[in-house]
N, C-alpha and C. Protein backbone atom coordinates (compact mmCIF):
# COMPACT_ATOMS: atom_id res chain seq x y z
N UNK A 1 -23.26 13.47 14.90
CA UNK A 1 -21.96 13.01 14.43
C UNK A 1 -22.06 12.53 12.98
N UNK A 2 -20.92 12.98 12.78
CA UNK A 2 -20.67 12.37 10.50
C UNK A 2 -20.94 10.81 10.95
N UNK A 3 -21.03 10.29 9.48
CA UNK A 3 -20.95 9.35 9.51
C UNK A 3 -18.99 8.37 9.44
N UNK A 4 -18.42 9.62 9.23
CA UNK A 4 -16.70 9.26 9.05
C UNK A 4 -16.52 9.05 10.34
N UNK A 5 -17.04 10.61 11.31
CA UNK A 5 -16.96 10.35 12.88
C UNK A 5 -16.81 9.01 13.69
N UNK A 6 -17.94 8.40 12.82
CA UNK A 6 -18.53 7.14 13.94
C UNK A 6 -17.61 5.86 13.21
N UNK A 7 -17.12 6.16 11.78
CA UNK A 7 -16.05 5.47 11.27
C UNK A 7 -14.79 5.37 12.08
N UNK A 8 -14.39 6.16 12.09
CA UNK A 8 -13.41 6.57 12.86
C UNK A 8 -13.24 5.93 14.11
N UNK A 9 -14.39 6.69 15.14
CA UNK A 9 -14.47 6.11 16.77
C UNK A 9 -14.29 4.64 16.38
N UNK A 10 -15.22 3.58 15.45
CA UNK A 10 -15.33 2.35 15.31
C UNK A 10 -14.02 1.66 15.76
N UNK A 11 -13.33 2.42 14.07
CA UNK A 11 -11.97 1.72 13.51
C UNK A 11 -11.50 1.59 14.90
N UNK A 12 -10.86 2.96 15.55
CA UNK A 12 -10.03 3.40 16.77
C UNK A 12 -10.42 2.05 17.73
N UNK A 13 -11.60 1.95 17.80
CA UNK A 13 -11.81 0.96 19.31
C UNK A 13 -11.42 -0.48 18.87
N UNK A 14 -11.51 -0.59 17.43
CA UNK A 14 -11.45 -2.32 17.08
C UNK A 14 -9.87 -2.24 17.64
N UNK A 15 -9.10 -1.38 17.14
CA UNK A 15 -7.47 -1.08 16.74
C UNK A 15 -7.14 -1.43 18.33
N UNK A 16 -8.07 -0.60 19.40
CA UNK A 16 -7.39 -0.59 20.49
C UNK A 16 -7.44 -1.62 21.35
N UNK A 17 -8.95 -2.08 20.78
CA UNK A 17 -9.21 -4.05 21.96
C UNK A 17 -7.91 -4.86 20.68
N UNK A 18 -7.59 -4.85 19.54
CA UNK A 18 -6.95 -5.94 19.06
C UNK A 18 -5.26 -5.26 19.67
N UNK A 19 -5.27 -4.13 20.41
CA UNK A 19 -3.93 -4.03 20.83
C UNK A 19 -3.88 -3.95 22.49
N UNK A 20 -4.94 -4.35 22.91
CA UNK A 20 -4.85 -4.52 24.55
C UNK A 20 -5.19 -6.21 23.96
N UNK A 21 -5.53 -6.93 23.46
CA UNK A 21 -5.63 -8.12 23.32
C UNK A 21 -4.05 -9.05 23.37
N UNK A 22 -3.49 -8.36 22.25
CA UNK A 22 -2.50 -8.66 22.12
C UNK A 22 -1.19 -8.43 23.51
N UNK A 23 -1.40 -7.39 23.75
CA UNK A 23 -0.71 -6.87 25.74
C UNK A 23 -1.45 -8.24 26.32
N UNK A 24 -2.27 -8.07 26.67
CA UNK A 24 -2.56 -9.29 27.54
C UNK A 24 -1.92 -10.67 26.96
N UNK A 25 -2.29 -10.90 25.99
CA UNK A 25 -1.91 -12.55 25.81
C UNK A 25 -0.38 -12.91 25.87
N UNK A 26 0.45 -11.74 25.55
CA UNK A 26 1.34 -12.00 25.87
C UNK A 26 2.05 -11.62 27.05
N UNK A 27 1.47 -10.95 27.88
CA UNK A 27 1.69 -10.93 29.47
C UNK A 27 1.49 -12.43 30.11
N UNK A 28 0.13 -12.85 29.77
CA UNK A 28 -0.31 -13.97 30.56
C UNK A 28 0.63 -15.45 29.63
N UNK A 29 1.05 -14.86 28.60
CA UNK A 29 1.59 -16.37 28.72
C UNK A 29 3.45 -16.59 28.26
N UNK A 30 3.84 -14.93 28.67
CA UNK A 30 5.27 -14.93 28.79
C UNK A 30 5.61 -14.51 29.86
N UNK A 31 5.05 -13.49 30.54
CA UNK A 31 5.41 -12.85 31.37
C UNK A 31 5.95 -11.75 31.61
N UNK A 32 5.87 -11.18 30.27
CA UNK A 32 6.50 -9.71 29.67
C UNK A 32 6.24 -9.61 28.56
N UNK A 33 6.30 -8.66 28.03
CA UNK A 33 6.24 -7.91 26.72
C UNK A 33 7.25 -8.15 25.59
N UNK A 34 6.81 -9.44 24.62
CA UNK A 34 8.11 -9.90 23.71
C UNK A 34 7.66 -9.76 22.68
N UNK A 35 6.82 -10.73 22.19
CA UNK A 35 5.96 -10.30 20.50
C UNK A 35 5.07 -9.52 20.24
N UNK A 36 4.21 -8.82 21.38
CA UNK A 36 3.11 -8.57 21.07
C UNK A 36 3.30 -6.96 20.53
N UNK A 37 5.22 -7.02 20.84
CA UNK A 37 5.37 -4.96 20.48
C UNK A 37 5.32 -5.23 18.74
N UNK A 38 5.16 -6.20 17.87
CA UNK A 38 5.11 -6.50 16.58
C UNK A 38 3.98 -5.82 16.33
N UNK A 39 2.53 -6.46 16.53
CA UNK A 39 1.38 -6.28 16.43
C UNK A 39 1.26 -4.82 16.35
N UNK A 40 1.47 -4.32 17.87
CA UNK A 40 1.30 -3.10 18.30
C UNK A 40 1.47 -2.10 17.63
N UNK A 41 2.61 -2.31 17.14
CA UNK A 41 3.76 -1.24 16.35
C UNK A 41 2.80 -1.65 14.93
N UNK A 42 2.45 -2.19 14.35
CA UNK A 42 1.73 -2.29 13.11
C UNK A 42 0.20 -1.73 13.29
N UNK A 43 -0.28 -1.97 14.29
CA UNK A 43 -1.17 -1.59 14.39
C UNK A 43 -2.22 -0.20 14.56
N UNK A 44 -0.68 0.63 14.83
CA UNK A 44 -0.55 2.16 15.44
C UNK A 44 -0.41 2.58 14.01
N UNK A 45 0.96 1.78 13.73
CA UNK A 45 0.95 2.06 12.04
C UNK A 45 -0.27 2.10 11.08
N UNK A 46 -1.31 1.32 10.78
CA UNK A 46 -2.51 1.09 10.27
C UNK A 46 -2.83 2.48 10.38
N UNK A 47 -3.04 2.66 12.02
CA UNK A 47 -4.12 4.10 12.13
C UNK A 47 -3.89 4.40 11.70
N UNK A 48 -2.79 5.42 11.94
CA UNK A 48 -1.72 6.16 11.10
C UNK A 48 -1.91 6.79 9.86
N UNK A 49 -2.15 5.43 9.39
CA UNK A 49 -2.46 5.68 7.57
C UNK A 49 -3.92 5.71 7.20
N UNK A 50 -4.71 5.18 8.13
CA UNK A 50 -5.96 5.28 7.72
C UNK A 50 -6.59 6.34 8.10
N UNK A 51 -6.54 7.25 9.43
CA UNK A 51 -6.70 7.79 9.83
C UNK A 51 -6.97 9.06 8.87
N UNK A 52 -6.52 9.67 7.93
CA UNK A 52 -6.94 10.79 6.92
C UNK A 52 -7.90 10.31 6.24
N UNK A 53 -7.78 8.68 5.68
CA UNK A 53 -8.98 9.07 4.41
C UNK A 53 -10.32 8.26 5.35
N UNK A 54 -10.37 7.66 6.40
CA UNK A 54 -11.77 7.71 7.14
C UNK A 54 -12.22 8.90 7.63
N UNK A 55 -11.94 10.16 7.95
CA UNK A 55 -12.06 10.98 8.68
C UNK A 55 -12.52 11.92 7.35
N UNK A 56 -11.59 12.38 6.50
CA UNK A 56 -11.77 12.64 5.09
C UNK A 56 -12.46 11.71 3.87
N UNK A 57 -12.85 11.02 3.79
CA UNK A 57 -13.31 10.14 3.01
C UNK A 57 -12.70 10.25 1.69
N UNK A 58 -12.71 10.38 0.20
CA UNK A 58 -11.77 9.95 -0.74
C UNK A 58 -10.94 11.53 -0.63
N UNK A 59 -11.34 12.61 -0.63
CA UNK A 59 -10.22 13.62 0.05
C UNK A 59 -9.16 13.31 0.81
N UNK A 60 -9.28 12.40 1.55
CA UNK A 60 -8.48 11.98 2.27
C UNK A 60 -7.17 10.86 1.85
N UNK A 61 -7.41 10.35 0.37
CA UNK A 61 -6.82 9.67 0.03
C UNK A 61 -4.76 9.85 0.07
N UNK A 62 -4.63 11.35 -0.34
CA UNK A 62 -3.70 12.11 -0.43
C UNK A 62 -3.38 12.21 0.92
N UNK A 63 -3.90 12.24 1.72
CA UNK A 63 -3.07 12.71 3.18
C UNK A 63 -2.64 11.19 3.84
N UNK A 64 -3.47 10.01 3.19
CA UNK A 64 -3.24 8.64 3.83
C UNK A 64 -1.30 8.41 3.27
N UNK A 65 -2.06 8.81 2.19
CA UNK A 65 -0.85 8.76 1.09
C UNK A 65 0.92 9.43 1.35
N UNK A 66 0.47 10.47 2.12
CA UNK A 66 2.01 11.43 2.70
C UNK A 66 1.94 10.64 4.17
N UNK A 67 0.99 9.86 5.30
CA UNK A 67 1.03 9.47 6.16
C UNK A 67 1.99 8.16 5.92
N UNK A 68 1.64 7.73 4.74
CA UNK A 68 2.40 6.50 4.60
C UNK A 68 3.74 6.70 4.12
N UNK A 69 3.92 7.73 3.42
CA UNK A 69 5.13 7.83 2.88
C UNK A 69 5.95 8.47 4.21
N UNK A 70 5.32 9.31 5.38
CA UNK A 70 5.79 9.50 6.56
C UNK A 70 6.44 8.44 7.10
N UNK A 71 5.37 8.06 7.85
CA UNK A 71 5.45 6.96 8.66
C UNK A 71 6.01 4.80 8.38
N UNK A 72 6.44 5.07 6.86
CA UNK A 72 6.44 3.60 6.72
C UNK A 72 8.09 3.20 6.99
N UNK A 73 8.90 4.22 6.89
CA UNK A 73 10.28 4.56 7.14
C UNK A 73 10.69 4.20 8.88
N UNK A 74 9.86 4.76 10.04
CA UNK A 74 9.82 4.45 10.90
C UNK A 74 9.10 3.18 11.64
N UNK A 75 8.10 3.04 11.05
CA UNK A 75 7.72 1.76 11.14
C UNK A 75 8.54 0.39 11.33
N UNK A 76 8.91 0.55 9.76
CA UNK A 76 10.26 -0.67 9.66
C UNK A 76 11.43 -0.66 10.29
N UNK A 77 12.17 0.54 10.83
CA UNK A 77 13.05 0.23 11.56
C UNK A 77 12.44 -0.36 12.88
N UNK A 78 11.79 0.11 12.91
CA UNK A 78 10.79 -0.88 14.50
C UNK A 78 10.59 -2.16 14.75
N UNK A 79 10.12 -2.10 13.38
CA UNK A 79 9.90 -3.64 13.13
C UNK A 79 11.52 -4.15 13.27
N UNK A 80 12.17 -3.81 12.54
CA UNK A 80 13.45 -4.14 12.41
C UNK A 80 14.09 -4.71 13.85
N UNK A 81 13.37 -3.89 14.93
CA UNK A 81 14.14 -4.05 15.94
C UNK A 81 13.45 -5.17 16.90
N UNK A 82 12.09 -5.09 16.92
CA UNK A 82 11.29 -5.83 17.45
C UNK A 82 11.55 -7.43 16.89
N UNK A 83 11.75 -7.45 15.59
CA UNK A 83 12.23 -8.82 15.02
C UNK A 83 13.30 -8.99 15.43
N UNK A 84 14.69 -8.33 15.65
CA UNK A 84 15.86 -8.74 15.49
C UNK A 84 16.31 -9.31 14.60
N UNK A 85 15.87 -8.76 13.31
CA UNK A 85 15.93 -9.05 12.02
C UNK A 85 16.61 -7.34 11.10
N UNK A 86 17.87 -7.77 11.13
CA UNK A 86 17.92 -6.00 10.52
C UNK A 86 17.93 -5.70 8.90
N UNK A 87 17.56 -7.11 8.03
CA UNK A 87 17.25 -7.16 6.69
C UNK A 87 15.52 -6.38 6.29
N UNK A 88 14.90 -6.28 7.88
CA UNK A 88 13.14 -5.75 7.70
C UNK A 88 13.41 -4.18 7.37
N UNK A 89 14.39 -3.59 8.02
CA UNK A 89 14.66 -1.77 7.70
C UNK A 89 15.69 -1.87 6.28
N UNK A 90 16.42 -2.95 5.92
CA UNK A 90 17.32 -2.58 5.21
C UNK A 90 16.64 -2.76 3.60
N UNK A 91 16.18 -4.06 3.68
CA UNK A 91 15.46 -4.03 2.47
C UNK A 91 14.25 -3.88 2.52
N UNK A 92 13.14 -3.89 3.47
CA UNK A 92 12.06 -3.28 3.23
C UNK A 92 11.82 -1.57 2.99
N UNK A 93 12.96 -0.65 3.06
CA UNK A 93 13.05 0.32 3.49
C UNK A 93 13.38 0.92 1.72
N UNK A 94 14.37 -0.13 1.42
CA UNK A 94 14.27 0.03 -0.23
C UNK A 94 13.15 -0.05 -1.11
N UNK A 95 12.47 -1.58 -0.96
CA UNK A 95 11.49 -1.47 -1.59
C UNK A 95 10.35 -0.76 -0.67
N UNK A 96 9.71 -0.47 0.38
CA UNK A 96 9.18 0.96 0.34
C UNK A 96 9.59 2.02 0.02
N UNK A 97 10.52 2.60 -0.18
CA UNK A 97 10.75 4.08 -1.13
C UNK A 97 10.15 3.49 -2.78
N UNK A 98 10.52 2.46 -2.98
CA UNK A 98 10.56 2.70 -4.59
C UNK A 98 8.75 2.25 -4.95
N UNK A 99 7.98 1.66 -3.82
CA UNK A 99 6.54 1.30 -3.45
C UNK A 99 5.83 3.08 -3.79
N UNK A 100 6.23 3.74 -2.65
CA UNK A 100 5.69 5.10 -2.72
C UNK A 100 6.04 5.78 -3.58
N UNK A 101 6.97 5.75 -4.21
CA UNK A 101 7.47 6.74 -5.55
C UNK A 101 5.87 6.14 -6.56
N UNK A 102 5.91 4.82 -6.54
CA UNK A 102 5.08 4.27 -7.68
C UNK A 102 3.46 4.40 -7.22
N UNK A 103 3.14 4.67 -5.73
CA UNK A 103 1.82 5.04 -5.31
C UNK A 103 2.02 6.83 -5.56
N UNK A 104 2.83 7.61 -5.55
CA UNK A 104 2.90 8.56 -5.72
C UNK A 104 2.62 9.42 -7.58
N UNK A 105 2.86 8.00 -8.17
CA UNK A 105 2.68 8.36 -9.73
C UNK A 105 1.19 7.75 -9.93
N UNK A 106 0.98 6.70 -9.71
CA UNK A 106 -0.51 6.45 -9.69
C UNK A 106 -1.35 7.37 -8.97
N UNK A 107 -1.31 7.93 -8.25
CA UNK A 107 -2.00 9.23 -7.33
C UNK A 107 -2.22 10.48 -8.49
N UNK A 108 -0.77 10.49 -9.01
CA UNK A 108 -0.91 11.97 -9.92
C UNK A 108 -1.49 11.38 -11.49
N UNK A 109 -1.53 10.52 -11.56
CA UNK A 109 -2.21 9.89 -13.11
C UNK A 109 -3.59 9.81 -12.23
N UNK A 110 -4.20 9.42 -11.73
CA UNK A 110 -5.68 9.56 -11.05
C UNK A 110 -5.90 10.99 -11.52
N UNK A 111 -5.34 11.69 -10.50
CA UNK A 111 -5.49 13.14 -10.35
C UNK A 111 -5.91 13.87 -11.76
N UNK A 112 -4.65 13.49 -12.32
CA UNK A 112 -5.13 13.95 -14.11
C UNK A 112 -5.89 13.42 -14.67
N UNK A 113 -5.45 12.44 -15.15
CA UNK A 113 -6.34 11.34 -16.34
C UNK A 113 -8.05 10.97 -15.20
N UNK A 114 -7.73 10.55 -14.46
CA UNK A 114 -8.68 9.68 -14.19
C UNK A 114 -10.29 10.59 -13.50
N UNK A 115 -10.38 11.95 -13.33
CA UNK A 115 -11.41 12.47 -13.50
C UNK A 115 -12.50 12.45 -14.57
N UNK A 116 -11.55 12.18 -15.84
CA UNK A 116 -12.42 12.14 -17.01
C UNK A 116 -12.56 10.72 -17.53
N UNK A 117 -10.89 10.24 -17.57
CA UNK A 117 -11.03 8.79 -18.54
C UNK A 117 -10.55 7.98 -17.21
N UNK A 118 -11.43 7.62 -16.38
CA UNK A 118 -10.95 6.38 -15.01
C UNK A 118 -10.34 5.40 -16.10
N UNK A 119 -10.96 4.67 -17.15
CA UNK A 119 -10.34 3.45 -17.55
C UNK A 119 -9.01 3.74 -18.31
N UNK A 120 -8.81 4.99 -18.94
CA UNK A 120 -7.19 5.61 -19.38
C UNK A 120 -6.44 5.36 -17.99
N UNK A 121 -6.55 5.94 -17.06
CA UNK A 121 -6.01 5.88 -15.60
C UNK A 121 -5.52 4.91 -15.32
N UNK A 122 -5.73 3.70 -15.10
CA UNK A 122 -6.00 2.33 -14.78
C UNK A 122 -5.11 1.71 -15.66
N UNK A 123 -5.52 2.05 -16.63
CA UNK A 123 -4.73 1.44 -17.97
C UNK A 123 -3.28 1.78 -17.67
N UNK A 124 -2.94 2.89 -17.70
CA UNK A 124 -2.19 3.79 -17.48
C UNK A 124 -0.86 3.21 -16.37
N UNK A 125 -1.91 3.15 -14.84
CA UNK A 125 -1.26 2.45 -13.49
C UNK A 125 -1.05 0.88 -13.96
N UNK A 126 -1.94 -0.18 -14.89
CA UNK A 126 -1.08 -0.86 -14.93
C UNK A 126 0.36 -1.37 -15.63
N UNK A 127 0.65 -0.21 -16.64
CA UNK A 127 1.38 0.07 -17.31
C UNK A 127 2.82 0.38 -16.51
N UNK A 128 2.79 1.08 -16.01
CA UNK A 128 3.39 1.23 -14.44
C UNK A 128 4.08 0.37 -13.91
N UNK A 129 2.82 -0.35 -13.49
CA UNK A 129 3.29 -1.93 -12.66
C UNK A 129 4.52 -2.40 -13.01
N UNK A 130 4.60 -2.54 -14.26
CA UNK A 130 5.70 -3.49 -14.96
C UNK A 130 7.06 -2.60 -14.42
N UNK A 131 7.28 -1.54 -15.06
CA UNK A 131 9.07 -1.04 -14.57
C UNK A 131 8.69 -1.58 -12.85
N UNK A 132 7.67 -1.37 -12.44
CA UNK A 132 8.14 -0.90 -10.78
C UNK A 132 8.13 -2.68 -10.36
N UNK A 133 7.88 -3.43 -10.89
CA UNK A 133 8.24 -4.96 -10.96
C UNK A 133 9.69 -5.10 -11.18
N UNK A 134 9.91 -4.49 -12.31
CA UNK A 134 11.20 -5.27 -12.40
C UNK A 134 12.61 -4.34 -11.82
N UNK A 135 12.02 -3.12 -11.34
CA UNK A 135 12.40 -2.25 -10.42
C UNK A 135 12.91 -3.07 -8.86
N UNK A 136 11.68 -3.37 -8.27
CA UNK A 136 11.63 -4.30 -7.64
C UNK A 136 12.98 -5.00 -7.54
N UNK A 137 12.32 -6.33 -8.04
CA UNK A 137 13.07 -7.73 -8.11
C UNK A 137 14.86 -7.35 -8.61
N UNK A 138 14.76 -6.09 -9.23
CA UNK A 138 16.33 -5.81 -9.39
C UNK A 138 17.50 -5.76 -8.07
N UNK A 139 16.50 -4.47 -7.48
CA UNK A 139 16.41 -4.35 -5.93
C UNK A 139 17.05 -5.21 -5.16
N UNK A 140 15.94 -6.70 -5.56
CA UNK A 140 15.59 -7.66 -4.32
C UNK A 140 16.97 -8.54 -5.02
N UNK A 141 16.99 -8.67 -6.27
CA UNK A 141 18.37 -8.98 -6.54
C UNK A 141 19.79 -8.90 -5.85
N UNK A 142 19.66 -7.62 -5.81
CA UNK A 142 21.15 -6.98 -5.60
C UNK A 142 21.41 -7.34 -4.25
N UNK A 143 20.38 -7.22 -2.90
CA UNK A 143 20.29 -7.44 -2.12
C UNK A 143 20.20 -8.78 -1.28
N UNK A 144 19.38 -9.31 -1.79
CA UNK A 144 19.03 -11.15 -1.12
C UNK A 144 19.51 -11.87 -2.01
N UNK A 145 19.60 -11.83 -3.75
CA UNK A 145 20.04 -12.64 -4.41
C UNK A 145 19.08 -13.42 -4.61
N UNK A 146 17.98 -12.73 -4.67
CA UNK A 146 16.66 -13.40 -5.74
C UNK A 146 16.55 -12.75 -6.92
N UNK A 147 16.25 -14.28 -8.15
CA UNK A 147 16.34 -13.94 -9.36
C UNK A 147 15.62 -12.40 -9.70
N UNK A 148 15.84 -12.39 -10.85
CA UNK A 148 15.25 -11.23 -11.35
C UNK A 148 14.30 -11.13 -12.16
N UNK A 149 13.59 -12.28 -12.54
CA UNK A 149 12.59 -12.50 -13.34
C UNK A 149 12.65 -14.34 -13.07
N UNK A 150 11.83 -14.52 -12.68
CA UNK A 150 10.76 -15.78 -12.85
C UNK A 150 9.61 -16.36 -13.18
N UNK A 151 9.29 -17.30 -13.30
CA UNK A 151 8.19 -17.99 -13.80
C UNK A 151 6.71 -16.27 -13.62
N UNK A 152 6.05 -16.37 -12.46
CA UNK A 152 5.29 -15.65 -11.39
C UNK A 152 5.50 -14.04 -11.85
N UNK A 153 6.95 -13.69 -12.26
CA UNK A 153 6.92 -12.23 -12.78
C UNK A 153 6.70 -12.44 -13.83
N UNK A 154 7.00 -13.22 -15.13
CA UNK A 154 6.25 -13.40 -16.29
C UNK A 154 4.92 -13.07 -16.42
N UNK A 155 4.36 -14.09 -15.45
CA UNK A 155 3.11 -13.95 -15.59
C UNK A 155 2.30 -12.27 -14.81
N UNK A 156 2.91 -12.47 -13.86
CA UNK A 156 2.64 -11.07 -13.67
C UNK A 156 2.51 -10.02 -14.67
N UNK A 157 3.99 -9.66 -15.22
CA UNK A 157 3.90 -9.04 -16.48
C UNK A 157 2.91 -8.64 -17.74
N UNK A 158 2.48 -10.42 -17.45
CA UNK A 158 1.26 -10.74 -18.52
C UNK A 158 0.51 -10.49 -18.14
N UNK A 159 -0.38 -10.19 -17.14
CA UNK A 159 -1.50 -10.04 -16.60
C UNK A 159 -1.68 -8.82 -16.53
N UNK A 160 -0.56 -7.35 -16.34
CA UNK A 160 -0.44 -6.56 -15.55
C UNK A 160 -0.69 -6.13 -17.78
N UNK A 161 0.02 -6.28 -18.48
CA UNK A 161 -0.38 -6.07 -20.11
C UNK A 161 -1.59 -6.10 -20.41
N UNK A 162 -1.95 -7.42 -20.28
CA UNK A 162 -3.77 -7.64 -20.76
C UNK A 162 -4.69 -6.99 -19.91
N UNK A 163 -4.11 -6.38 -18.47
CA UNK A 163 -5.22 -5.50 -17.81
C UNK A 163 -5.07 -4.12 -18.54
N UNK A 164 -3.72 -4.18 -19.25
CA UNK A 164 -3.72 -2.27 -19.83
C UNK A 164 -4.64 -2.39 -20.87
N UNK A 165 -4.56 -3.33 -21.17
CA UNK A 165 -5.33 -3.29 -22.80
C UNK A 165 -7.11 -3.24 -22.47
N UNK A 166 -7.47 -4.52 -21.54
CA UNK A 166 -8.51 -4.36 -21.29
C UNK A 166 -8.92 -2.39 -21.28
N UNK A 167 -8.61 -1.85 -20.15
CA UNK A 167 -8.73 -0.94 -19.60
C UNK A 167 -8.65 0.55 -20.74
N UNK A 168 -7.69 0.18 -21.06
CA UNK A 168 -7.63 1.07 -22.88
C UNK A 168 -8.99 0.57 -23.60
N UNK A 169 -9.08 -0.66 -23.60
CA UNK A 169 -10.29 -0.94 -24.80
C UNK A 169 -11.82 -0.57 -24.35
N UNK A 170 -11.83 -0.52 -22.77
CA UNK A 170 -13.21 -0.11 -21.80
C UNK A 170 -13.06 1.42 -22.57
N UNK A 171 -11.82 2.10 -22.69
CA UNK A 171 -12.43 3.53 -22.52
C UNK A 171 -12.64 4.32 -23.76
N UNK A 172 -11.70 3.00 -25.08
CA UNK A 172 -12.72 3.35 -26.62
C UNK A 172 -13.47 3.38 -26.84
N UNK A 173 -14.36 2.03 -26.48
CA UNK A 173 -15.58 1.95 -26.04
C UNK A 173 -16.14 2.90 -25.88
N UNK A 174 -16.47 3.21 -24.53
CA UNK A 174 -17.11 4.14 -24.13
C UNK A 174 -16.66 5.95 -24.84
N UNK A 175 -15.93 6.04 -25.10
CA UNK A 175 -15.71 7.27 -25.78
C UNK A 175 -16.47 6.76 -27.43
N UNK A 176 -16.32 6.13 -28.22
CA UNK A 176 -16.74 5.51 -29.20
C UNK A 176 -18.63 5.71 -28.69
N UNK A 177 -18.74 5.05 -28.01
CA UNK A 177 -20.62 5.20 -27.70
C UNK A 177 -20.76 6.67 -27.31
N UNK A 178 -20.27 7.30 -26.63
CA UNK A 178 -20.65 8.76 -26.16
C UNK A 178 -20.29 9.63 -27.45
N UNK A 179 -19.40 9.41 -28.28
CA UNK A 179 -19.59 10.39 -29.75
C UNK A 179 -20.67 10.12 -30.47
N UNK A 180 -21.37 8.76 -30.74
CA UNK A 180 -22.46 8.61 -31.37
C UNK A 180 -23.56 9.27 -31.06
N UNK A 181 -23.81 9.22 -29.73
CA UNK A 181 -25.18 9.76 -29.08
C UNK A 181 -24.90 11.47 -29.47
């Protein structure tokens, strides 16, 4: 057996005692099946997504990637229902589409850039960050009526800048030393 194989079997059995764990405890101390379909339902979800790139190892990254963009749509209405909360499908459902659009552009900047220049890449994705922040919180605006910039997205902002730069300046660097030699 691969070594993904025995990854795999692992993951699968942890997934399945932490979801017969969860059945039981809430059998034995409700008497039916009330919270524990939360867990469950997330937990199936996990596989789900992990399931391509353990089996595939970084090949697999891309298929985790369409698993999630599959499956995260159904998920949340589940959740949605299992909570009795119908703000979990309505606005999580927003900001997951606009989540995967932005794992979907970081995927294809890897793909390109980041075979040769990883730290262009990087640079690149955190560059990114920022619209899909304030993408975000616009979102979360329109919807819940949370601000649109605060203290925490500032800083975010800032952090998510000085990592582009870092990441730009790693790969002058190193392009700078590899023309000399």
């Amino acid at each position: 057996m691969t070594k993904n194989a025995i990854a795999l079997i692992l993951f699968s059995a942890m997934l399945i005692i932490g979801i017969m764990v969860c059945l039981i405890c809430n059998i034995a101390i409700s008497g039916s099946l009330t919270w524990s379909l939360i867990p469950v339902c997330s937990i199936v979800f996990a596989w789900l997504v992990s399931f391509p790139s353990i089996v595939l190892g970084k090949r697999g990254l891309a298929a985790s990637l369409l698993s999630l963009s599959i499956f995260i749509f159904p998920y949340l209405f589940l959740l949605g229902i299992f909570t009795e909360v119908k703000e979990v499908f309505s606005v999580g459902a927003a900001v997951a589409a606009a989540a995967i659009v932005f794992l979907w552009i970081l995927a294809a900047a890897f793909a390109r850039i980041g075979k040769t220049r990883k730290c262009v890449a990087l640079g690149v994705s955190f560059l990114f960050a920022i619209p899909f922040v304030l993408i975000v919180n616009v979102m979360l605006n329109q919807m819940v009526g949370s601000p649109i910039l605060d203290m925490w997205d500032v800083l975010s902002i800032f952090v998510l800048l000085i990592s582009a730069l870092v990441s730009f300046s790693c790969d002058y660097v190193k392009r700078k030393g590899s023309l000399k030699q």
